[in-house]
N, C-alpha and C. Protein backbone atom coordinates (compact mmCIF):
# COMPACT_ATOMS: atom_id res chain seq x y z
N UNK A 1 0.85 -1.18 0.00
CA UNK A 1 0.00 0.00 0.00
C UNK A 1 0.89 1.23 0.00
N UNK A 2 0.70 2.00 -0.89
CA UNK A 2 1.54 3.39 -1.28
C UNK A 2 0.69 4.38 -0.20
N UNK A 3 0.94 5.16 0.79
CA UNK A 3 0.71 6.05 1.51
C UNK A 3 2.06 7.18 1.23
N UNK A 4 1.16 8.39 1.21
CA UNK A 4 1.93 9.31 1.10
C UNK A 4 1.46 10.95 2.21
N UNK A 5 2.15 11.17 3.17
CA UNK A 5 1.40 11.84 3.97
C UNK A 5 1.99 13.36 3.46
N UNK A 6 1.66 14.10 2.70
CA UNK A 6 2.63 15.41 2.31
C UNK A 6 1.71 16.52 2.93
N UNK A 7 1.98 17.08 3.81
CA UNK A 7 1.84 18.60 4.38
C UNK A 7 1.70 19.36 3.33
N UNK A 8 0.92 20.55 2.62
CA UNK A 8 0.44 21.18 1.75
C UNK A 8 1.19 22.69 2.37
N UNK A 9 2.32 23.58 1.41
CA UNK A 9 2.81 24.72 1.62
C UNK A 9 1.98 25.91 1.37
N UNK A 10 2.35 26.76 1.99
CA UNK A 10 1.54 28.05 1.37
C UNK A 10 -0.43 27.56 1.57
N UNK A 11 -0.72 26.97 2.55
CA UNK A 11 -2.20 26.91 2.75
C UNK A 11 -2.47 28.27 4.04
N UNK A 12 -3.37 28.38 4.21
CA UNK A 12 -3.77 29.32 5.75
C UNK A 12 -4.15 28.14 6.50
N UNK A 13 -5.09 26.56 6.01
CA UNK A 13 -5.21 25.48 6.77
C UNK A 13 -4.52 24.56 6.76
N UNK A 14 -4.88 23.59 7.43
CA UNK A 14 -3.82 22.83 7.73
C UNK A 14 -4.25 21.61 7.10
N UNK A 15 -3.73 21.21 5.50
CA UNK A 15 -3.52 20.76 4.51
C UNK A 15 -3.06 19.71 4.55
N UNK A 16 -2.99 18.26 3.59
CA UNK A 16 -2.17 17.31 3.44
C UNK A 16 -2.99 16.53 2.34
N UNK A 17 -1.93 15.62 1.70
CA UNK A 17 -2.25 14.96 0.58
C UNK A 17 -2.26 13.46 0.38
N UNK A 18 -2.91 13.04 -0.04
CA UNK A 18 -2.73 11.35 -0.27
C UNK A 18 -3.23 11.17 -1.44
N UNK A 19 -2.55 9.77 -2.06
CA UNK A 19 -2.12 9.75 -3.14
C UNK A 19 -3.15 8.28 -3.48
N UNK A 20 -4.22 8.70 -4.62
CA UNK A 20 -5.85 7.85 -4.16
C UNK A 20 -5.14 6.36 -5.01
N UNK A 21 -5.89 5.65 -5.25
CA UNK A 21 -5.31 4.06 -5.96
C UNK A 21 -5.47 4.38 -7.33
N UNK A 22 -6.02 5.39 -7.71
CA UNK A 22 -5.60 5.56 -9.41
C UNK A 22 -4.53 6.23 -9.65
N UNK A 23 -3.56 6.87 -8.22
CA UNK A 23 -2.13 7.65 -8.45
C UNK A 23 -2.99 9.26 -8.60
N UNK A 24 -4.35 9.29 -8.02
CA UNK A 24 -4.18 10.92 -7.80
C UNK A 24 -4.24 11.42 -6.79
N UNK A 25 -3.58 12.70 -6.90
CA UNK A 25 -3.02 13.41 -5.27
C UNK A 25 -5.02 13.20 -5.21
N UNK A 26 -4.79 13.48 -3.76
CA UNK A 26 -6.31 14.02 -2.93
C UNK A 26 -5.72 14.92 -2.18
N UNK A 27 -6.44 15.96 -1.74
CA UNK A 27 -5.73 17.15 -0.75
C UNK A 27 -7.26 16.87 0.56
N UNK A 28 -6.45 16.46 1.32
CA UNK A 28 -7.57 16.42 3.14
C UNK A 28 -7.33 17.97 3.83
N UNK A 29 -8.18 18.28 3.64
CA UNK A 29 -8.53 19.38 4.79
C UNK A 29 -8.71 19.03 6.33
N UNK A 30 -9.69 18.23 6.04
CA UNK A 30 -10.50 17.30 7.63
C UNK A 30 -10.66 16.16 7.49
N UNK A 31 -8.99 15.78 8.24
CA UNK A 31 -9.06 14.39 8.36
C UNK A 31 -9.87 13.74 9.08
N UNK A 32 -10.63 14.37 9.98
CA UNK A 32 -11.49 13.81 10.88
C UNK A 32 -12.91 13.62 9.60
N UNK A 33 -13.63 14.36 9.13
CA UNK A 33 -14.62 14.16 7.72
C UNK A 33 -13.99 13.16 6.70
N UNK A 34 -12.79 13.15 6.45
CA UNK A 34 -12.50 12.66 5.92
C UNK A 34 -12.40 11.17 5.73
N UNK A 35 -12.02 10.86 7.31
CA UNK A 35 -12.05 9.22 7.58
C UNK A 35 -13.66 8.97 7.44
N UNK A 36 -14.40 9.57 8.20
CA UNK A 36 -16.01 9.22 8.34
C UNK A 36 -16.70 9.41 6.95
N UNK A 37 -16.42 9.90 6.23
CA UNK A 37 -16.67 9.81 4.59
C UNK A 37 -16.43 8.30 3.95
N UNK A 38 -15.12 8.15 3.98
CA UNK A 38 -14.77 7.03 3.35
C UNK A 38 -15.34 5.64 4.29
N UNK A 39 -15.55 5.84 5.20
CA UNK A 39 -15.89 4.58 5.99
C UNK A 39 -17.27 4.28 5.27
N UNK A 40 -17.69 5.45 5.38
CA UNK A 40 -19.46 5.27 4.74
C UNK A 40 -19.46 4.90 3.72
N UNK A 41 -18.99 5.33 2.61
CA UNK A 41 -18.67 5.08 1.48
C UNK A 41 -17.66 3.63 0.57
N UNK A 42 -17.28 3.29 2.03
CA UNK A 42 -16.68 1.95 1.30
C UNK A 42 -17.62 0.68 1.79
N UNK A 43 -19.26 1.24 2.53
CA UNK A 43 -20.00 0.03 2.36
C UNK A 43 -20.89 0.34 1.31
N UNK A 44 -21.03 1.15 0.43
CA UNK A 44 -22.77 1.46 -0.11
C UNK A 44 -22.33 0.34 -1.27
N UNK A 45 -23.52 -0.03 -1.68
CA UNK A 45 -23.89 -1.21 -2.44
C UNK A 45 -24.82 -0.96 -3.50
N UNK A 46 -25.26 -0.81 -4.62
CA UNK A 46 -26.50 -0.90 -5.38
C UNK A 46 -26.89 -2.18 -5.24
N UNK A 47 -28.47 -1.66 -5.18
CA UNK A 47 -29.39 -2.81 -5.05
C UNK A 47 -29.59 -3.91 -6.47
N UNK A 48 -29.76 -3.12 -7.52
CA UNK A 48 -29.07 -3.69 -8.75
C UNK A 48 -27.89 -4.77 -8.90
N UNK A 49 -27.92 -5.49 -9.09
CA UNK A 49 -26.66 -6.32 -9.29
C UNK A 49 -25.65 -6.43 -10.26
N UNK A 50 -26.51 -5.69 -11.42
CA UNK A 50 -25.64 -5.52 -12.78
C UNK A 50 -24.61 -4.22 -12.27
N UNK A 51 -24.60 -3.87 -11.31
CA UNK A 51 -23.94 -2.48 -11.02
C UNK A 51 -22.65 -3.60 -9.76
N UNK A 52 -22.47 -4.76 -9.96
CA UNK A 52 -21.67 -5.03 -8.93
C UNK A 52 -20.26 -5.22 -9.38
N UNK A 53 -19.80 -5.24 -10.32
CA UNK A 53 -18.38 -4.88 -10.77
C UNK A 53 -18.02 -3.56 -10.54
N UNK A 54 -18.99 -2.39 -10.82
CA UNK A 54 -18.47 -1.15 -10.48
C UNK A 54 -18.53 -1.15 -8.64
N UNK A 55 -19.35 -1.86 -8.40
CA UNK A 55 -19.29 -1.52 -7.31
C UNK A 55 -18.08 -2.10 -5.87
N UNK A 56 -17.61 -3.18 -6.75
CA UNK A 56 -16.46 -4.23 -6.16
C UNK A 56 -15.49 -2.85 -6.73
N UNK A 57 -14.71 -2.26 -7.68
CA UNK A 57 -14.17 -1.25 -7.76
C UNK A 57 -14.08 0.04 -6.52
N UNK A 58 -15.45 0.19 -6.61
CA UNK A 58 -15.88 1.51 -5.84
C UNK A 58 -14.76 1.05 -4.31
N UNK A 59 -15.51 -0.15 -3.78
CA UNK A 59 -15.23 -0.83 -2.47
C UNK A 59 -14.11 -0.84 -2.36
N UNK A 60 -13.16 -1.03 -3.65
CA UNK A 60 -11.33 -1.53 -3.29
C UNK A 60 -11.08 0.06 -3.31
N UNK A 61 -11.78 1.38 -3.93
CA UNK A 61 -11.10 2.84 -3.94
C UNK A 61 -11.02 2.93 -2.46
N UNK A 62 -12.54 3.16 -1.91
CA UNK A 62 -12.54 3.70 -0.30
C UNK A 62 -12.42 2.84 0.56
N UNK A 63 -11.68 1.45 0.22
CA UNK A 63 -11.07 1.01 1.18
C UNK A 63 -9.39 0.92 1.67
N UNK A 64 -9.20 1.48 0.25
CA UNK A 64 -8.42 1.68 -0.05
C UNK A 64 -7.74 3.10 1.03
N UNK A 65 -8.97 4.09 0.53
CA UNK A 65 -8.45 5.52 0.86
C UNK A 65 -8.67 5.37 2.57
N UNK A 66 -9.75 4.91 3.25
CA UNK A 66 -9.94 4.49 4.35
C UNK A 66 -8.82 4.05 4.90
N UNK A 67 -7.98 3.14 4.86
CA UNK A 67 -6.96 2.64 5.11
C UNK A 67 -5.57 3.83 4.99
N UNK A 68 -5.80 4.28 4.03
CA UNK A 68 -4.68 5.26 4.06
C UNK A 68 -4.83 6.83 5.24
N UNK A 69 -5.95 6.91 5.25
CA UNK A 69 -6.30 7.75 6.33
C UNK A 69 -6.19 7.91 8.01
N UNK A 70 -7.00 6.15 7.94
CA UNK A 70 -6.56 6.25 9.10
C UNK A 70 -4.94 5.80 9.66
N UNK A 71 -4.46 5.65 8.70
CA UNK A 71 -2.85 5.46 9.34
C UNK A 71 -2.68 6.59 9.33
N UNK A 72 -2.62 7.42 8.48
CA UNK A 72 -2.14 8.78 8.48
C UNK A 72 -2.44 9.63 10.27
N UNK A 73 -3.39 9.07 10.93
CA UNK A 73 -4.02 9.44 11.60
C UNK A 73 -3.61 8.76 13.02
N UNK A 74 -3.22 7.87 12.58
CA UNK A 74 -2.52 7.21 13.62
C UNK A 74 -0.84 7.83 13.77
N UNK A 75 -0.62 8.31 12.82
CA UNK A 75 1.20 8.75 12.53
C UNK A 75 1.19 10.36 13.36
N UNK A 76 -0.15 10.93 13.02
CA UNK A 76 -0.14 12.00 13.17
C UNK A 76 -0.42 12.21 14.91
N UNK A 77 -1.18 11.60 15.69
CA UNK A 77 -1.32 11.10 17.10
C UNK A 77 -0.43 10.39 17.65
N UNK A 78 0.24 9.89 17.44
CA UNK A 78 1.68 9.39 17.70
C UNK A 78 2.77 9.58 17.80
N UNK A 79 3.06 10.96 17.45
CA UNK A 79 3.95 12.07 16.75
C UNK A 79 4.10 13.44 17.63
């Protein structure tokens, strides 16, 4: 798992970046929204079933980003 925790220069807030599973930056404002976003978001499901390949996708992004967050979050409380 590629985690990348980069502090954002020149912000007035207090900025940082992670780097999503397609290789694009994301910039977190509120890591605290941020984790509780992706948690939610790496269960939703369509009821549809023809929608379950996108949705096995969807699940590996924000579990993905979930995972990268909360370490970040753990580094940052630890620190």
């Amino acid at each position: 798992m590629k985690m990348e925790f980069i502090p954002l220069k020149n912000h007035i807030h207090k900025a940082m970046q992670v780097t999503d599973l397609n290789g694009c930056p994301i910039e977190i404002t509120n890591l605290k929204e941020a984790i509780k976003m992706a948690r939610q978001y790496k269960e939703y499901r369509h009821e549809n079933k023809s929608f379950s390949e996108f949705d096995k996708r969807q699940k590996a992004y924000w579990l993905d980003m979930y995972e990268k967050l909360t370490a970040i979050k753990e580094q940052v409380t630890t620190h």
